[in-house]
Structure formats: C-alpha cells, structure tokens
Protein backbone atom coordinates (compact mmCIF):
# COMPACT_ATOMS: atom_id res chain seq x y z
CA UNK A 1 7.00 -19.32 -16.10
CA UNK A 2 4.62 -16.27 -15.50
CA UNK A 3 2.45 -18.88 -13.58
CA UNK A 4 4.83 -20.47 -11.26
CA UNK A 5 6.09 -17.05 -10.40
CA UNK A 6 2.62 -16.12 -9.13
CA UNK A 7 1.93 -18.95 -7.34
CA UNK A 8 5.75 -19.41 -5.67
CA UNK A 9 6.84 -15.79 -5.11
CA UNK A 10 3.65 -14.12 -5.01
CA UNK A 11 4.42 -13.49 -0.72
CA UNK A 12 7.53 -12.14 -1.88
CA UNK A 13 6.68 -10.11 -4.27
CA UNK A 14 3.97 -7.93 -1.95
CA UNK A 15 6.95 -8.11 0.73
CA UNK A 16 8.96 -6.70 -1.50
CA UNK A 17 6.83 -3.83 -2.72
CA UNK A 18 5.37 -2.94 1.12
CA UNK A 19 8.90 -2.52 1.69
CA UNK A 20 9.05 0.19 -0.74
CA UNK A 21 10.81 -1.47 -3.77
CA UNK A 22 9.44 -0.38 -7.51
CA UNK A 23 7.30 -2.48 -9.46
CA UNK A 24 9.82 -2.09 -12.00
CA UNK A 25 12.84 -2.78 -9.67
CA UNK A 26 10.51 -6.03 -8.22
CA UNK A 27 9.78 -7.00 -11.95
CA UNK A 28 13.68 -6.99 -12.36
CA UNK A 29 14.52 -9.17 -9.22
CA UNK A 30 11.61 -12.26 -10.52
CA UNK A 31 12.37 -11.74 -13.80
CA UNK A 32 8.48 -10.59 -14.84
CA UNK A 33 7.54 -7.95 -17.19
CA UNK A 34 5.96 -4.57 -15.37
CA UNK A 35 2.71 -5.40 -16.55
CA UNK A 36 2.61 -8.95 -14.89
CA UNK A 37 3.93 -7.71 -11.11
CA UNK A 38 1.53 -5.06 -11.12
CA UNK A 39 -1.60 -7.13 -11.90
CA UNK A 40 -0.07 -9.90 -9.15
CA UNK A 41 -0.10 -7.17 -6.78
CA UNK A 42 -3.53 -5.64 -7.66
CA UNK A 43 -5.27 -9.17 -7.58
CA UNK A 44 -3.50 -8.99 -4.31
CA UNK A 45 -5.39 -6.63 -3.07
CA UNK A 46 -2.50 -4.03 -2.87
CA UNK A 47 -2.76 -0.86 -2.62
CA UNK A 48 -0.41 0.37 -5.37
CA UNK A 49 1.70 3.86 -5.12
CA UNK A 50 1.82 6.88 -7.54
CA UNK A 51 4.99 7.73 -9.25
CA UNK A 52 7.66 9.26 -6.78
CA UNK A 53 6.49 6.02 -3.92
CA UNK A 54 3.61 8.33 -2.84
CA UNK A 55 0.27 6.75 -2.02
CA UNK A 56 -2.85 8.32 -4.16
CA UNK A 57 -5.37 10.04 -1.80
CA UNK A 58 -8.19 8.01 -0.15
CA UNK A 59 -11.39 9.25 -1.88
C-alpha cells in the first residue's frame, strides 16, 4: 500500500503539510506510518518544520 500512496497522494500529501498540517496528523489522514510521510516529503524536496510548526534557520 506504502507504494500506491506515494505515487497517488504524494501532491496531496505536500499540500497538506504546506498548509501547515503535522506529519503525524498527515500520516493519520493516508493512513502511513510517521516515518513513511516524512521521507515522501523529504524526497520531495520539502523543506520540513521543527517541532512547534517553526521552520529551522537557513544556514
């Protein structure tokens, strides 16, 4: 399932998480562990957000 997911909601998934959802709380919705929306959103090229929705400073 883990591969149709990527390949049919992967739009959705970065949609989801620009708007501000969790990983966890976008894991929930699809169904997907944590482990598996965060790598689909890093392959992605996402930029991911530190706890508390805050982006990580630009080096």
């Amino acid at each position: 399932m883990a591969d149709k997911v990527t390949f049919v909601y992967a739009d959705d998934v970065v949609r989801l998480y620009d708007q501000g959802w969790s990983i966890r709380r976008v894991a929930g919705k699809f169904g997907c562990s944590y482990g598996f929306v965060r790598r689909l959103l890093l392959a992605r090229g996402v930029r991911l957000r530190a706890r508390g929705g805050r982006y990580p400073p630009v080096p």
